[in-house]
PDB file of N, CA and C in Angstrom:
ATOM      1  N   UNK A   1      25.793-124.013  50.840  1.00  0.00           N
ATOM      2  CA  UNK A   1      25.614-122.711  51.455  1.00  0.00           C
ATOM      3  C   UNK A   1      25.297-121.701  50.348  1.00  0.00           C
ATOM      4  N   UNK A   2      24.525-121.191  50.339  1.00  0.00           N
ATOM      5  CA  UNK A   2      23.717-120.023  49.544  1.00  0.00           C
ATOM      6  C   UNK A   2      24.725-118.999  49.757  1.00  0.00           C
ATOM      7  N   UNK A   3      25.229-118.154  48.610  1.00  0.00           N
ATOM      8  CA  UNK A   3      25.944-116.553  48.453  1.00  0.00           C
ATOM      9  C   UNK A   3      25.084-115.888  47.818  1.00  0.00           C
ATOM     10  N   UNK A   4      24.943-114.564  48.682  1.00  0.00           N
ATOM     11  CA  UNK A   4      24.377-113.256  48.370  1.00  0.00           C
ATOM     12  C   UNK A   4      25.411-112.729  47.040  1.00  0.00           C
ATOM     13  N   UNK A   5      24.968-112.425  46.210  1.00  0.00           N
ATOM     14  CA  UNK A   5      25.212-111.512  45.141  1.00  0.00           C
ATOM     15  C   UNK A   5      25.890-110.257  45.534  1.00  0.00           C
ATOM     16  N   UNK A   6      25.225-109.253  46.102  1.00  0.00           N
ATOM     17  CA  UNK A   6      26.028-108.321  47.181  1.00  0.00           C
ATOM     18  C   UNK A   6      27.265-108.449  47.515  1.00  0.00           C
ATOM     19  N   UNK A   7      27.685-109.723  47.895  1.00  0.00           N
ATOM     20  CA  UNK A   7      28.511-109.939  49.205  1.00  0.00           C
ATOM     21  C   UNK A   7      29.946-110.124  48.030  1.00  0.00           C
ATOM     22  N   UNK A   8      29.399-110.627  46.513  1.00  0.00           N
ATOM     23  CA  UNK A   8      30.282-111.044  45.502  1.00  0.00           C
ATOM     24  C   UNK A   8      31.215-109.670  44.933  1.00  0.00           C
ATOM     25  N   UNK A   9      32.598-110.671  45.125  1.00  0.00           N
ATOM     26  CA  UNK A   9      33.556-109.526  44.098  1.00  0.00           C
ATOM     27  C   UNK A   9      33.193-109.661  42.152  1.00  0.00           C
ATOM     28  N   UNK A  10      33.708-108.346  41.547  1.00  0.00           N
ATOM     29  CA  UNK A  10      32.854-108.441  40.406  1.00  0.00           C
ATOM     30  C   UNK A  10      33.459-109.772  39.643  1.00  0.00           C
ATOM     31  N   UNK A  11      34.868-109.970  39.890  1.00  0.00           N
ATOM     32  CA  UNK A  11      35.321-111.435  39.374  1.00  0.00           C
ATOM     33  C   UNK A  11      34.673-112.804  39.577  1.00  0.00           C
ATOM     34  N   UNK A  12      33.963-112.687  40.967  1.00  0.00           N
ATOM     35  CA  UNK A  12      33.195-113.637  41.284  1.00  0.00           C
ATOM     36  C   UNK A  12      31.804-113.644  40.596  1.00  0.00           C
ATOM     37  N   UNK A  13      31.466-112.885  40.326  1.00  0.00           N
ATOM     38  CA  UNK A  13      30.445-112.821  39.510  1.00  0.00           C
ATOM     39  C   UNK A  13      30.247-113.419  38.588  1.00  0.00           C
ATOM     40  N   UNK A  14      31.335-112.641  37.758  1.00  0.00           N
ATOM     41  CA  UNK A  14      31.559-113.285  36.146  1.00  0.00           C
ATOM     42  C   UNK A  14      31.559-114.622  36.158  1.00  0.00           C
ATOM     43  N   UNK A  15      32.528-115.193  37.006  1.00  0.00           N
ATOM     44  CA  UNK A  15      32.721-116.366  37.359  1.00  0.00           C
ATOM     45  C   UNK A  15      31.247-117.431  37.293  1.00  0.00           C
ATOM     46  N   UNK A  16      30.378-116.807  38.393  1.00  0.00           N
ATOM     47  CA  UNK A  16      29.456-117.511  38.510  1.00  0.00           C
ATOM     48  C   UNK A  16      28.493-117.432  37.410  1.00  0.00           C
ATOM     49  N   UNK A  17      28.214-116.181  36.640  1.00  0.00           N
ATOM     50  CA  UNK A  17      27.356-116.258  35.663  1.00  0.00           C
ATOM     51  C   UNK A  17      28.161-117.112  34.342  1.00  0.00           C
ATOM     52  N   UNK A  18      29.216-116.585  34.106  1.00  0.00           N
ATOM     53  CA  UNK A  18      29.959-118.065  32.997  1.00  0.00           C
ATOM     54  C   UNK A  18      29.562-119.455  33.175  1.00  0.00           C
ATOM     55  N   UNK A  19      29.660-119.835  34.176  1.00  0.00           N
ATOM     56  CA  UNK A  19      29.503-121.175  34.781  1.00  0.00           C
ATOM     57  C   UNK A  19      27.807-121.199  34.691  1.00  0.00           C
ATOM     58  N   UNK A  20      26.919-120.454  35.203  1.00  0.00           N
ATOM     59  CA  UNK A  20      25.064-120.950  35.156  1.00  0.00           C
ATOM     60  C   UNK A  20      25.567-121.032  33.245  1.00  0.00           C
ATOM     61  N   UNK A  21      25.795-119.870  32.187  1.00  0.00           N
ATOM     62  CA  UNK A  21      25.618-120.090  30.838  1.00  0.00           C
ATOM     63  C   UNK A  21      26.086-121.662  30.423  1.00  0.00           C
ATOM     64  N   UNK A  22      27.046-121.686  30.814  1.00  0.00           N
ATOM     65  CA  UNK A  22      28.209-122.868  30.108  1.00  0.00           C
ATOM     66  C   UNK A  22      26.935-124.074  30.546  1.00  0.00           C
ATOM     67  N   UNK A  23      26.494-123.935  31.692  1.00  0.00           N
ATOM     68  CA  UNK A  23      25.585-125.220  32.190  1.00  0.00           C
ATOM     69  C   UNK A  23      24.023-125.290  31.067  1.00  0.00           C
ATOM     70  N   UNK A  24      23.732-124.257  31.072  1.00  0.00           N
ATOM     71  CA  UNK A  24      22.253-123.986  29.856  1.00  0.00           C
ATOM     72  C   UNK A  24      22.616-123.897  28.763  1.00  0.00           C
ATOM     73  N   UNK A  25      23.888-123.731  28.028  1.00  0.00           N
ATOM     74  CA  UNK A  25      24.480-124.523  27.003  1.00  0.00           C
ATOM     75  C   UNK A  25      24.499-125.970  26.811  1.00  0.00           C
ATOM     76  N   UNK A  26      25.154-126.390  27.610  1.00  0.00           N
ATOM     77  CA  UNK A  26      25.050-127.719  27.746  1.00  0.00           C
ATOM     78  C   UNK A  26      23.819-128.321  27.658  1.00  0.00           C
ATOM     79  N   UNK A  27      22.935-128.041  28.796  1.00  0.00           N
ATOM     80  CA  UNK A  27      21.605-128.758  28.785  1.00  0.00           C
ATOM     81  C   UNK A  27      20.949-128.462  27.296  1.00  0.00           C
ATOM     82  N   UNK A  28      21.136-127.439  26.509  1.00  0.00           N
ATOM     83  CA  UNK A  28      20.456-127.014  25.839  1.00  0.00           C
ATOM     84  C   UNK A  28      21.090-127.896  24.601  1.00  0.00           C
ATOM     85  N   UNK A  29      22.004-127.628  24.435  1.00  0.00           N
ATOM     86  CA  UNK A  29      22.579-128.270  22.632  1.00  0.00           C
ATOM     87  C   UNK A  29      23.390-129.446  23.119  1.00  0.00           C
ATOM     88  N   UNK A  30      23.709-129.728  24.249  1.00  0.00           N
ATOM     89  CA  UNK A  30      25.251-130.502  24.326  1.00  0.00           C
ATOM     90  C   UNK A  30      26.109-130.607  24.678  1.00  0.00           C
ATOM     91  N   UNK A  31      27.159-132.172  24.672  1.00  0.00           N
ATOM     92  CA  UNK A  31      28.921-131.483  24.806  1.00  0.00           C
ATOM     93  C   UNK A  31      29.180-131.494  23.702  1.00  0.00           C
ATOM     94  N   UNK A  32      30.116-129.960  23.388  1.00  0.00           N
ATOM     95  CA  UNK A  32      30.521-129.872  22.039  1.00  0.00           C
ATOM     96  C   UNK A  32      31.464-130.963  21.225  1.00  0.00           C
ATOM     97  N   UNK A  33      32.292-131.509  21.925  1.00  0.00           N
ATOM     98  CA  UNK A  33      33.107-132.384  21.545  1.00  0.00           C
ATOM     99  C   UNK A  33      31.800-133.657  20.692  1.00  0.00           C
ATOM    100  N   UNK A  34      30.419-133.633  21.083  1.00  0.00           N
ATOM    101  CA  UNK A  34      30.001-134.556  20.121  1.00  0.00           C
ATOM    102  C   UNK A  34      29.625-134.017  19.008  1.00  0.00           C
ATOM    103  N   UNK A  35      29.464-133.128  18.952  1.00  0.00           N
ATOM    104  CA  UNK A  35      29.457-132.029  17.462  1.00  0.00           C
ATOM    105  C   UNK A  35      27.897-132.126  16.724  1.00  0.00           C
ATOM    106  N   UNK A  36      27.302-132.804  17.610  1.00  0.00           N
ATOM    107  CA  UNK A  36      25.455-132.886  16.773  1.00  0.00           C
ATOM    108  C   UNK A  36      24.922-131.680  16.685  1.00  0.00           C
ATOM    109  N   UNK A  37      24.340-131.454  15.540  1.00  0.00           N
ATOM    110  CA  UNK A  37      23.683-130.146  15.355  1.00  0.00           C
ATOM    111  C   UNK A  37      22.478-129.377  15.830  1.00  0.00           C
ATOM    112  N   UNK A  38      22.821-128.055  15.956  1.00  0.00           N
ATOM    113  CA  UNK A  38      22.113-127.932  17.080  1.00  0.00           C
ATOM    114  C   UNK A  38      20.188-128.543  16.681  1.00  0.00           C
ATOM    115  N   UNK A  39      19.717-128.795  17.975  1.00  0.00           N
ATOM    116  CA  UNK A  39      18.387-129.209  17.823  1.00  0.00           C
ATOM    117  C   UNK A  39      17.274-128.344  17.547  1.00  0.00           C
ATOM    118  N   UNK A  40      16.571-129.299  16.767  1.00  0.00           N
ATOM    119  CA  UNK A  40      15.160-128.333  16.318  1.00  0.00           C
ATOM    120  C   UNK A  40      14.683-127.235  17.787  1.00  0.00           C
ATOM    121  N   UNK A  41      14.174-127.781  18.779  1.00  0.00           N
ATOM    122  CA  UNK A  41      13.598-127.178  19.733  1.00  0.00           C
ATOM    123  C   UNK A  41      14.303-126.027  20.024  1.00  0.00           C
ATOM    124  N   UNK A  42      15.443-126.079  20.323  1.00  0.00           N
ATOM    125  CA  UNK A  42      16.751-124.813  20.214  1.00  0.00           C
ATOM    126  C   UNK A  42      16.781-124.079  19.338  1.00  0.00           C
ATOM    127  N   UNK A  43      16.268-124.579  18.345  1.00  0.00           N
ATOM    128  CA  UNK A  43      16.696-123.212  17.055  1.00  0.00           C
ATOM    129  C   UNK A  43      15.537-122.483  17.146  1.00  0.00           C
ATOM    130  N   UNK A  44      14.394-123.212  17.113  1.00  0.00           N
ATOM    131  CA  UNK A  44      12.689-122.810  17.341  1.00  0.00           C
ATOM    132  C   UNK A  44      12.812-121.638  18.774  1.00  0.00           C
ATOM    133  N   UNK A  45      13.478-121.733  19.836  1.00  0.00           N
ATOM    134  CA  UNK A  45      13.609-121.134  20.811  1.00  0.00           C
ATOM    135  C   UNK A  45      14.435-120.057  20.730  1.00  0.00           C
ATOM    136  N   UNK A  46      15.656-120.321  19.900  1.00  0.00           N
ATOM    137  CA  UNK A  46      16.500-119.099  19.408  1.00  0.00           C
ATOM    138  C   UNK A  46      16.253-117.891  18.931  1.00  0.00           C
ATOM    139  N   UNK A  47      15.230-118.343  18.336  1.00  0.00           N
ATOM    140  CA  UNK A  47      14.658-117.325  16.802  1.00  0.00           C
ATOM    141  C   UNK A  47      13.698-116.944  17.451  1.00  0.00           C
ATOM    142  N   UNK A  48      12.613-117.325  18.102  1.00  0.00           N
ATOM    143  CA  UNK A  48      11.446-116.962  19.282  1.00  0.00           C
ATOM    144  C   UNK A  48      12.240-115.742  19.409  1.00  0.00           C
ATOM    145  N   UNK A  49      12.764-115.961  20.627  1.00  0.00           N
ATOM    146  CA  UNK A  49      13.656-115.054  21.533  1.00  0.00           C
ATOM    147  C   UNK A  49      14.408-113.987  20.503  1.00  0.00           C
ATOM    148  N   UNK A  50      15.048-114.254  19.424  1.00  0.00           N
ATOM    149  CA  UNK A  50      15.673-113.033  18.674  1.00  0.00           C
ATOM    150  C   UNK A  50      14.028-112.253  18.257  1.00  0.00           C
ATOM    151  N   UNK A  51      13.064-112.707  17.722  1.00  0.00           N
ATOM    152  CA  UNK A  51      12.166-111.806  17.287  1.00  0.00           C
ATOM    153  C   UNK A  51      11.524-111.144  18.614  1.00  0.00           C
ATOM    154  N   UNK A  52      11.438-112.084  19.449  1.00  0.00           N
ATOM    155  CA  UNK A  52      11.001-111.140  20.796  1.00  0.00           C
ATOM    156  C   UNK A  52      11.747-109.700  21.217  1.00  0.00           C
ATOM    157  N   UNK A  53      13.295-110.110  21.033  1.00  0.00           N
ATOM    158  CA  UNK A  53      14.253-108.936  21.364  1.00  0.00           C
ATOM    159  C   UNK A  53      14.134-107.538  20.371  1.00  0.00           C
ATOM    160  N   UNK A  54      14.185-108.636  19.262  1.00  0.00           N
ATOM    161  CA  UNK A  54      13.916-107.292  18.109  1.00  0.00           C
ATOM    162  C   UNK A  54      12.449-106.075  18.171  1.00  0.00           C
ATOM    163  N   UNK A  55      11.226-106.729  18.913  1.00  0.00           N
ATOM    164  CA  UNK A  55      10.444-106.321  18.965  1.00  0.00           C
ATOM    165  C   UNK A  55      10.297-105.571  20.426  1.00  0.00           C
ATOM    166  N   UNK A  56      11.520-105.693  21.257  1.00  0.00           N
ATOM    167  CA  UNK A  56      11.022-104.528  21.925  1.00  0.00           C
ATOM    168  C   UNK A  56      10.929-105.592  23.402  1.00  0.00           C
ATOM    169  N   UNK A  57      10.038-106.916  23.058  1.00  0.00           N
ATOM    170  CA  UNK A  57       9.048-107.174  24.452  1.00  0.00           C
ATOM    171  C   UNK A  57       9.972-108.000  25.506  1.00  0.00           C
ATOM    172  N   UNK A  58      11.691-108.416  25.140  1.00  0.00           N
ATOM    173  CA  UNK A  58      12.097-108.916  25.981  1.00  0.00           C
ATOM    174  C   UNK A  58      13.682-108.036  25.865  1.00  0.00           C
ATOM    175  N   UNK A  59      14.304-108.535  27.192  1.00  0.00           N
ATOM    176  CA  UNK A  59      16.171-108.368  27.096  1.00  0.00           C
ATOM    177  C   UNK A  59      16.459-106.887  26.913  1.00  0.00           C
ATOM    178  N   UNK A  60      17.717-106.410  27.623  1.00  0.00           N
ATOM    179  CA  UNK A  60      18.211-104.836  27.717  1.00  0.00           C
ATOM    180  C   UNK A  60      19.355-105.078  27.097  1.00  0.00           C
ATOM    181  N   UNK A  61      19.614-103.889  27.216  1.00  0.00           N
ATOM    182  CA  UNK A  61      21.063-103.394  25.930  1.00  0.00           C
ATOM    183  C   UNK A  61      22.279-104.138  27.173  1.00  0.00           C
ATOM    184  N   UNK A  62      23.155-105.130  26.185  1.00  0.00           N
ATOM    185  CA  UNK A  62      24.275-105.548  26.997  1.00  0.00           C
ATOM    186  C   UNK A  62      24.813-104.295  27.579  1.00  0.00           C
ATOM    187  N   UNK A  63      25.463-103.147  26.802  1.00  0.00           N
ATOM    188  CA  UNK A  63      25.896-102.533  27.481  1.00  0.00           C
ATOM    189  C   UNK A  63      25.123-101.439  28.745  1.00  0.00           C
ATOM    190  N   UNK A  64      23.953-101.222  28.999  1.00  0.00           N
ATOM    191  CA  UNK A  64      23.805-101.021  29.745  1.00  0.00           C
ATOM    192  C   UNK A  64      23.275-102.098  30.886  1.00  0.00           C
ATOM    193  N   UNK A  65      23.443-103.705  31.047  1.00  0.00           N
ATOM    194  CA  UNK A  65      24.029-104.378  31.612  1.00  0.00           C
ATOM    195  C   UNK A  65      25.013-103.765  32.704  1.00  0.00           C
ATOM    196  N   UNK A  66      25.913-103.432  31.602  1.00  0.00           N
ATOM    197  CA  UNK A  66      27.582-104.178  32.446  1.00  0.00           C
ATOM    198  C   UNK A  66      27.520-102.540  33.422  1.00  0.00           C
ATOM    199  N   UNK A  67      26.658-101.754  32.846  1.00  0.00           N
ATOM    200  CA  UNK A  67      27.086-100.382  33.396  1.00  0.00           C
ATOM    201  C   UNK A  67      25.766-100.402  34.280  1.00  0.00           C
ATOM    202  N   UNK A  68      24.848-101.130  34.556  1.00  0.00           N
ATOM    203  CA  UNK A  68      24.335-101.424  35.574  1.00  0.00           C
ATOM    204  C   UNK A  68      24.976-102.292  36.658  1.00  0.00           C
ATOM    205  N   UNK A  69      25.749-103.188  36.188  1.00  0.00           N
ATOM    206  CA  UNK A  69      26.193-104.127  37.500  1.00  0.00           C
ATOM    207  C   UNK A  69      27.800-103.427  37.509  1.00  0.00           C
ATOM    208  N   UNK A  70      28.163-102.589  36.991  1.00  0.00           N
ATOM    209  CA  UNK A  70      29.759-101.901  37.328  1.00  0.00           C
ATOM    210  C   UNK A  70      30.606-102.933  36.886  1.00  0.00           C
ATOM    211  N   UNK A  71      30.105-103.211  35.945  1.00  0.00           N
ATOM    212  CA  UNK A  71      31.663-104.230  35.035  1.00  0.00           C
ATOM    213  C   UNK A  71      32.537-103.441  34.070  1.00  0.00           C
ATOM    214  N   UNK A  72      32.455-102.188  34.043  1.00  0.00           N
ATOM    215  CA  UNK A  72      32.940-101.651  32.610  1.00  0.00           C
ATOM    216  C   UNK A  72      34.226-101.916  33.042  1.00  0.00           C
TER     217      UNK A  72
END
């Protein structure tokens, strides 16, 4: 059964967005308990994405995030 976002308390939220990260962690590097380092493609994607941020063309200020979705 599909949940509206809307319909979510802000605990539920958190909840659910912890849980999508923890999962694209995983897919992405691993279970930590095997301790392999992180992979080329990941780091190549890391650093992408940090120079993208730095430059402006992707991602908003965490804190105006949380003060967009009323987490403060």
């Amino acid at each position: 059964m599909a949940t509206m976002v809307a319909k979510m308390t802000k605990d539920e939220l958190k909840e659910m967005i912890g849980t999508i990260v923890e999962e694209k962690l995983i897919e992405l590097i691993g279970y930590p308990e095997e301790e392999l380092p992180i992979k080329k493609s990941l780091y190549s994607r890391l650093l992408q994405q940090k120079m993208s941020v730095a430059k402006g063309e992707r991602g908003e200020v965490f804190d105006d995030v949380v003060k967009q979705l009323g987490l403060e």
